[in-house]
Protein backbone atom coordinates (compact mmCIF):
# COMPACT_ATOMS: atom_id res chain seq x y z
CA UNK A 1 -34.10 -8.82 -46.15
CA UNK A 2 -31.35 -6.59 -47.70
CA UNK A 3 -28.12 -8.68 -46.22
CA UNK A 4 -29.93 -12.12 -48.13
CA UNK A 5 -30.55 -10.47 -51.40
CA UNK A 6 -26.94 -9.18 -51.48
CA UNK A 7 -25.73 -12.94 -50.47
CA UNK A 8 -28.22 -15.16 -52.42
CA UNK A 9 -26.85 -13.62 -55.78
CA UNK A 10 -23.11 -13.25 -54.36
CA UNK A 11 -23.45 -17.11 -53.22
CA UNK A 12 -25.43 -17.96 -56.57
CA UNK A 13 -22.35 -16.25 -58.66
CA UNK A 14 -19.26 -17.60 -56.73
CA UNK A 15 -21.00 -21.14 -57.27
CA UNK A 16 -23.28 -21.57 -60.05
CA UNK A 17 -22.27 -19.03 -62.38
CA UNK A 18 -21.05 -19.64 -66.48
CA UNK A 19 -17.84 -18.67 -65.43
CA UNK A 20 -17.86 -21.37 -62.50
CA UNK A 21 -19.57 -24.11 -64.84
CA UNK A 22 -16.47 -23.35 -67.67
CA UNK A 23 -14.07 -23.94 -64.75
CA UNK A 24 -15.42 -26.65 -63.18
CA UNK A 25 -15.53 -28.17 -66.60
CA UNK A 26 -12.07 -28.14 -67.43
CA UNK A 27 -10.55 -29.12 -63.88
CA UNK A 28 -12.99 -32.37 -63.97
CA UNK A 29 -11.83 -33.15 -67.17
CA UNK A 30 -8.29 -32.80 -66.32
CA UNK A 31 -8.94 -34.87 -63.20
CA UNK A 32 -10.70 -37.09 -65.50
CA UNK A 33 -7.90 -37.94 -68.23
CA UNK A 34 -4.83 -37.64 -65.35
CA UNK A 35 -7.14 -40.48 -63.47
CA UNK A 36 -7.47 -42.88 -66.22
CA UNK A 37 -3.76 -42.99 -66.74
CA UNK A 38 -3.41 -43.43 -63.19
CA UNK A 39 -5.55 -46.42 -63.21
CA UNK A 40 -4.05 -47.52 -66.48
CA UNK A 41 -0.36 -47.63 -65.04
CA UNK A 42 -1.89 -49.97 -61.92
CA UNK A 43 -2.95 -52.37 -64.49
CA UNK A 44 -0.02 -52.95 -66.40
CA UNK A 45 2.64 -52.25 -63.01
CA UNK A 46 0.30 -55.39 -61.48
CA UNK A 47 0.45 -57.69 -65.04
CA UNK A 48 4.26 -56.95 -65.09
CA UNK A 49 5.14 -57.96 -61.72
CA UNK A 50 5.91 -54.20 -60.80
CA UNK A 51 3.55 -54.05 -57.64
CA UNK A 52 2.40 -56.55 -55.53
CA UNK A 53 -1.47 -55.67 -54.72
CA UNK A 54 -3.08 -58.50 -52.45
CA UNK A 55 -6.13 -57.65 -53.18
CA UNK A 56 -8.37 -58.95 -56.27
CA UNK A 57 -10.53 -56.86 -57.84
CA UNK A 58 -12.74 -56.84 -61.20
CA UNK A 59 -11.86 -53.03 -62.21
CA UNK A 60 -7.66 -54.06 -62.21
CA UNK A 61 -8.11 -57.05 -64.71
CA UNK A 62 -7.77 -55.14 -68.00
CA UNK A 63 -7.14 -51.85 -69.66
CA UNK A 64 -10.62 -51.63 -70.65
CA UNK A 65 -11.55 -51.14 -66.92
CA UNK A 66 -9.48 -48.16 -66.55
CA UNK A 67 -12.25 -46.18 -68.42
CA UNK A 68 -14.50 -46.77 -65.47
CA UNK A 69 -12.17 -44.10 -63.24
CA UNK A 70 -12.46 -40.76 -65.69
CA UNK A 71 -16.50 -41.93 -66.31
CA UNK A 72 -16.88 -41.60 -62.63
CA UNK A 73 -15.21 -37.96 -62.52
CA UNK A 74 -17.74 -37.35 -65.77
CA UNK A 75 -20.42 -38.20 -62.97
CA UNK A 76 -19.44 -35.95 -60.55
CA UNK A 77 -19.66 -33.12 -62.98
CA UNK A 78 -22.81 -34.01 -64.50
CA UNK A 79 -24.08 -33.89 -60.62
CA UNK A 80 -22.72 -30.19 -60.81
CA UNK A 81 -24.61 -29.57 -63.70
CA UNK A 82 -27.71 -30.96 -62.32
CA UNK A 83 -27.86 -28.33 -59.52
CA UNK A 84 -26.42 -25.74 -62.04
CA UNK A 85 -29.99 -25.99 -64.30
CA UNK A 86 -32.52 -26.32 -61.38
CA UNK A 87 -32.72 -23.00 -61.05
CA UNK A 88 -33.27 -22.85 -65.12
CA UNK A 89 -35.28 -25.12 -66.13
CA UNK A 90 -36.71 -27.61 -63.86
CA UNK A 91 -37.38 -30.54 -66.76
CA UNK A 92 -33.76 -30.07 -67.65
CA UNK A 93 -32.61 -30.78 -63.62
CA UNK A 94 -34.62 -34.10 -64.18
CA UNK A 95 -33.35 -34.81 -67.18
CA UNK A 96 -29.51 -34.77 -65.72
CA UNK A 97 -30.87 -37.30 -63.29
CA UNK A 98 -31.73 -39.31 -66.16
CA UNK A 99 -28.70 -38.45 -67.65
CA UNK A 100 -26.84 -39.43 -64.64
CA UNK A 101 -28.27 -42.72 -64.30
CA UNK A 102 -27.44 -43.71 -67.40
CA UNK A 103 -24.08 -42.92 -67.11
CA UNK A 104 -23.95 -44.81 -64.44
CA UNK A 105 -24.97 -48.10 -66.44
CA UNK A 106 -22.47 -47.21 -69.50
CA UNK A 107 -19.95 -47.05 -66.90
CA UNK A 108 -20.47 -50.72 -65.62
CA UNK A 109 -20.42 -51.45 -69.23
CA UNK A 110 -17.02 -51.27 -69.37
CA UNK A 111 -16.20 -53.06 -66.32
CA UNK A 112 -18.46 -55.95 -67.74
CA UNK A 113 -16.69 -55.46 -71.57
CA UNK A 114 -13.23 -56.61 -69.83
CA UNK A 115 -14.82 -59.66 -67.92
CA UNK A 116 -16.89 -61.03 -70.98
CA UNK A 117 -17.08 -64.54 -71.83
CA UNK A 118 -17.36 -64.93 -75.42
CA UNK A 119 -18.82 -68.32 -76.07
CA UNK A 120 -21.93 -70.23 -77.18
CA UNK A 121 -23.35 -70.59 -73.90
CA UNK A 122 -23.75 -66.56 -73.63
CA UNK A 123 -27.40 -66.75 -72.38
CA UNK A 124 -26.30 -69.35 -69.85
CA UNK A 125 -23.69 -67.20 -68.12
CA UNK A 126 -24.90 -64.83 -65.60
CA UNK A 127 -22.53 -61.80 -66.53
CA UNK A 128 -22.98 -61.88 -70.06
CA UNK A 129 -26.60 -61.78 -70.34
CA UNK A 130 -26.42 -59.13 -67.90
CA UNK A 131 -24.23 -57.15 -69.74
CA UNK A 132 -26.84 -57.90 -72.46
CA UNK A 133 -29.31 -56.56 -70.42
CA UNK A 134 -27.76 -53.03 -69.59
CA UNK A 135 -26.82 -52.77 -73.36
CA UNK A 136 -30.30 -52.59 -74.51
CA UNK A 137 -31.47 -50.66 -71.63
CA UNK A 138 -28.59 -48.18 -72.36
CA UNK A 139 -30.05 -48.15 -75.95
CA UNK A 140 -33.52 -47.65 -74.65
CA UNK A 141 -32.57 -44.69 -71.94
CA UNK A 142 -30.76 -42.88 -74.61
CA UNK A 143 -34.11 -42.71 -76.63
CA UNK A 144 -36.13 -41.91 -73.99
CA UNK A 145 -33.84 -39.00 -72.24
CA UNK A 146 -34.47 -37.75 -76.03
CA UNK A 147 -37.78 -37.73 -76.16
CA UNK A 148 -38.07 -36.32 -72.63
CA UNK A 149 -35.78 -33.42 -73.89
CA UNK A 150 -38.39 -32.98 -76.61
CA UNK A 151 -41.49 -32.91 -75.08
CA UNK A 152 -39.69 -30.52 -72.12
CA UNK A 153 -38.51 -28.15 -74.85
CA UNK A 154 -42.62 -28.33 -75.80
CA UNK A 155 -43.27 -27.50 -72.82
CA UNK A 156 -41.44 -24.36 -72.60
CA UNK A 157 -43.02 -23.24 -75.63
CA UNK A 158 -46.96 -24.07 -74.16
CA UNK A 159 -46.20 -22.77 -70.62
CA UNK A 160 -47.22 -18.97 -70.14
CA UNK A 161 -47.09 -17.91 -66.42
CA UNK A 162 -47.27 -14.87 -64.85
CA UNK A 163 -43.66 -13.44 -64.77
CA UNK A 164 -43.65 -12.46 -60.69
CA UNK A 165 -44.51 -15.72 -60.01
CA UNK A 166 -42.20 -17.16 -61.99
CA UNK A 167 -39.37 -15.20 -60.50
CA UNK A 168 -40.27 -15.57 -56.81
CA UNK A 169 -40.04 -19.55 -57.60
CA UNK A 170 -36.97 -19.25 -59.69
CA UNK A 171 -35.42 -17.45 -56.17
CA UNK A 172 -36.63 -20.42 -54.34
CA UNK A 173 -34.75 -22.38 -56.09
CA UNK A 174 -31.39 -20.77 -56.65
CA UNK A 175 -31.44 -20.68 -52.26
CA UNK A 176 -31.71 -24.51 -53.00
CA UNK A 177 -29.24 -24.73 -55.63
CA UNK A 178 -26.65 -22.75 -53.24
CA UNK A 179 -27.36 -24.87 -50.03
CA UNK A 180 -26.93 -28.37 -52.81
CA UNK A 181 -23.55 -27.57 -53.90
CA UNK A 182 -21.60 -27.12 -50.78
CA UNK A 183 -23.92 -29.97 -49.30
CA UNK A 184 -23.01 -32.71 -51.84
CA UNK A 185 -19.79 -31.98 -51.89
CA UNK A 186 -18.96 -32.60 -48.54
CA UNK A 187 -21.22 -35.85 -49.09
CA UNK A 188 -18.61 -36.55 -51.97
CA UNK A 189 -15.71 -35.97 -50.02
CA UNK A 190 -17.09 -38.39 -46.98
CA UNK A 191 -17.77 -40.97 -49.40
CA UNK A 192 -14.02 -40.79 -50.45
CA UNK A 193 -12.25 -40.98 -47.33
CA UNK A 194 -14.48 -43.82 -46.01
CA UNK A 195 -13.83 -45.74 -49.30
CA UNK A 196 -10.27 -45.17 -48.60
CA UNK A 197 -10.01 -46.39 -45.20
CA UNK A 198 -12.31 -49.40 -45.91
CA UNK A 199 -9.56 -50.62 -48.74
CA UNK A 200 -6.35 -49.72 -46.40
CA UNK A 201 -8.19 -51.40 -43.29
CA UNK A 202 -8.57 -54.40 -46.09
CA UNK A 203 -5.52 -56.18 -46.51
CA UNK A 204 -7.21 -59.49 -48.36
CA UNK A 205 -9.71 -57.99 -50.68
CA UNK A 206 -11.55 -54.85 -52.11
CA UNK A 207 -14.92 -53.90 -51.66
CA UNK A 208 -17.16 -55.51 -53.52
CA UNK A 209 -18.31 -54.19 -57.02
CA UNK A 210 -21.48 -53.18 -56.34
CA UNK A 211 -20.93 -51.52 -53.42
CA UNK A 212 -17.98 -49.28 -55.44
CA UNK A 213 -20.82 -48.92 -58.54
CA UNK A 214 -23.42 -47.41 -55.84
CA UNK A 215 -20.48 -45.43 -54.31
CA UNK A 216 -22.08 -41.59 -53.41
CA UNK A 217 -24.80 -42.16 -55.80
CA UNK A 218 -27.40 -44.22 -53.71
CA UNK A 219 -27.27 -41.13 -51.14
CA UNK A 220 -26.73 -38.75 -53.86
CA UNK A 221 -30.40 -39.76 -55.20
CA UNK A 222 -31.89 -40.38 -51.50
CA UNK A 223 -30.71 -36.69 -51.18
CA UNK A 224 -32.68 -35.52 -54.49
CA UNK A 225 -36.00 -37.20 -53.16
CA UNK A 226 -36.01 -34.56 -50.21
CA UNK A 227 -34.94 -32.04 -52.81
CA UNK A 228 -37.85 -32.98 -55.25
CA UNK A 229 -40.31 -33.13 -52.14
CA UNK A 230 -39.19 -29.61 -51.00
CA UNK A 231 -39.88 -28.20 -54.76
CA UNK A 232 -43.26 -29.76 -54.73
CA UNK A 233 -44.24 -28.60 -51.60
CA UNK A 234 -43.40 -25.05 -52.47
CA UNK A 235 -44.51 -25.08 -56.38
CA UNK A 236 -48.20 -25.69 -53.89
CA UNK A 237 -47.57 -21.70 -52.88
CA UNK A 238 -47.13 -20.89 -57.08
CA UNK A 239 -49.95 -23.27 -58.42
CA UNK A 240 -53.06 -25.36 -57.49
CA UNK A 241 -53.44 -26.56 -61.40
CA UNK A 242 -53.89 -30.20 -60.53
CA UNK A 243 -51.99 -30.94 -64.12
CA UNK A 244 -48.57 -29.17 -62.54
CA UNK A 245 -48.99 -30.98 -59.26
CA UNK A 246 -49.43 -34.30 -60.65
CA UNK A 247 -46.54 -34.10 -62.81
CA UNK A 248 -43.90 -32.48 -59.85
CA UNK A 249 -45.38 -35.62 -58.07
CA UNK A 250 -44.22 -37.53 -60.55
CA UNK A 251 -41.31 -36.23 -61.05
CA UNK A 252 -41.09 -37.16 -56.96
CA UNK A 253 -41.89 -40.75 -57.94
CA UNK A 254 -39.74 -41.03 -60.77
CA UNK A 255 -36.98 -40.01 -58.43
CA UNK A 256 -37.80 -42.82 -55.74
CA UNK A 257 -37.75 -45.30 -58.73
CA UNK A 258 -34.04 -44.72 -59.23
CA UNK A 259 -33.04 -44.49 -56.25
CA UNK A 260 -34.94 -48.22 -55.59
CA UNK A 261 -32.46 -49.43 -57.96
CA UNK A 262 -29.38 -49.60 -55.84
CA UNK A 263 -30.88 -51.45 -53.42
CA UNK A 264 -31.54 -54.58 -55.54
CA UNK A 265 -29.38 -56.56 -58.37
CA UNK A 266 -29.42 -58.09 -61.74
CA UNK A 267 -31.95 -57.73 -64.17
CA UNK A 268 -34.53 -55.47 -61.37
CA UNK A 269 -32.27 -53.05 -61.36
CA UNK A 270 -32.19 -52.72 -65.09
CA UNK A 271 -36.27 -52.74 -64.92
CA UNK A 272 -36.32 -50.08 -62.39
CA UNK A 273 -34.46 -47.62 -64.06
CA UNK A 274 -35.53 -48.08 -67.26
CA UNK A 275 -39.85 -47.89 -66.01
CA UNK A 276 -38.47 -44.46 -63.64
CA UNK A 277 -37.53 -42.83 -66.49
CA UNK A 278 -40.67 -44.35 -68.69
CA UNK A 279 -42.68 -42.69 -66.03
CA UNK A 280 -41.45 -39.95 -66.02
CA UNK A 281 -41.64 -39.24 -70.07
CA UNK A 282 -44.92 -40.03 -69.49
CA UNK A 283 -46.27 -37.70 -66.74
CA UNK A 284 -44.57 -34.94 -68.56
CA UNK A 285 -46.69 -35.87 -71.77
CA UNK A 286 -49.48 -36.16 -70.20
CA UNK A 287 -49.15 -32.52 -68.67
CA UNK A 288 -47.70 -31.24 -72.27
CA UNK A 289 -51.55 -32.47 -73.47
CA UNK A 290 -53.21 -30.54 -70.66
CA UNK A 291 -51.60 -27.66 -70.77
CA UNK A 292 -52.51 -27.57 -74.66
CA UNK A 293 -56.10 -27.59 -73.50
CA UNK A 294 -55.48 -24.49 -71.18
């Protein structure tokens, strides 16, 4: 018992600390910038005849594309930040998964802005009315993460607990926390070297664009379904309020949602994301309403 509260809070410090977030910040963001000039120079070395890449791929038509490489860095760090506030707050954890999510679309926003088709017929051609499509659903996720926010910062002002309890599942969840960062980045780093040998082993053509959109992320979220699961199975040993356990569950469903919307295309997707985060706005209103009874 001694040795793991001397390396819970030594783990919790060398990896989730403010001094760990600032630094993670800035390298990303380095990464980040250095990256889109990197995919910038490809662009114009291909146009100009400079290098001769076989392969034909919708991210190396036009500079616009190139933002698509720092957004996906962004990603990566909001996934840090994610496990950085479950220990926190756990309505600000799921609002990074929104928050991540819709990244994710405003990122294949500009892919789609370099491979418009500006014409009369927009409605008739399938990538333009997409792109329509994730537009206002980009729109509408903005205003929803927002309200979310708002009715989570209500929450914190309603919710009175007794303060034990609230610290024995606050330690719960840092020992989760620890175990996610080490965890997803090794996922990261798998997903990186088997994207690179799948283009080298390609000498014809990249992999397709969905399956670099889903890249990491479609077993990032299958991974944050256990993770939700786990945390509602042992908020059960905090609470029996059927209010709290309906909205964790939701939370858990909400979750599921998202993650059902890499396995399908086109407008679904769109639908999917858009009703998981719907839901969960609403389960946590819902709760906000009974906990103002209590």
């Amino acid at each position: 018992m001694i040795k793991k509260n001397k390396i819970v809070p030594l783990l919790y410090n060398i990896f989730l600390s403010e001094r760990t977030r600032e630094k993670t910040e800035k390298i990303i963001l380095k990464i980040a910038i250095f990256s889109f000039f990197i995919h910038l120079a490809v662009i114009y070395f291909m146009k100009f005849n400079f290098i001769d890449f076989p392969a034909n791929s919708e991210l190396l038509r036009s500079p616009i594309s190139a933002i698509y490489t720092p957004f996906s860095f962004i990603l990566i760090y909001e996934v840090y930040l994610l496990i950085y506030y479950l220990p926190k707050s756990f309505t600000t954890y799921i609002t990074k998964q929104y928050e991540i999510i819709t990244l994710i679309i405003i990122r294949k926003l500009f892919k789609d802005l370099s491979a418009l088709e500006l014409s009369t017929d927009w409605f008739d051609i399938k990538g333009d009315i997409q792109f329509t499509y994730d537009l206002v659903a980009s729109l509408l996720l903005f205003y929803l993460i927002f309200l979310f926010q708002k009715q989570g910062k209500l929450k914190t002002i309603l919710h009175i607990d007794s303060k034990p309890i609230i610290e024995k599942f606050v330690e719960k969840k840092k020992l989760i926390a620890i175990i996610l960062v080490p965890l997803f980045f090794v996922m990261a780093v798998y997903t990186l070297v088997n994207w690179s040998i799948e283009i080298s082993s390609s000498s014809y053509e990249l992999p397709t664009f969905k399956s670099i959109n889903n890249l990491f992320f479609d077993q990032f979220f299958t991974a944050l379904i256990l993770v939700d699961v786990v945390l509602l199975l042992i908020s059960f040993f905090y609470t029996d309020q059927f209010h709290k356990i309906i909205r964790n569950s939701g939370f858990v469903i909400s979750t599921i949602l998202i993650r059902m919307s890499f396995g399908v295309d086109g407008l679904i997707t769109t639908i999917l994301i858009v009703l998981a985060v719907l839901f969960g706005l609403t389960i946590l209103t819902i709760h906000n309403k009974y906990e103002e009874k209590s």
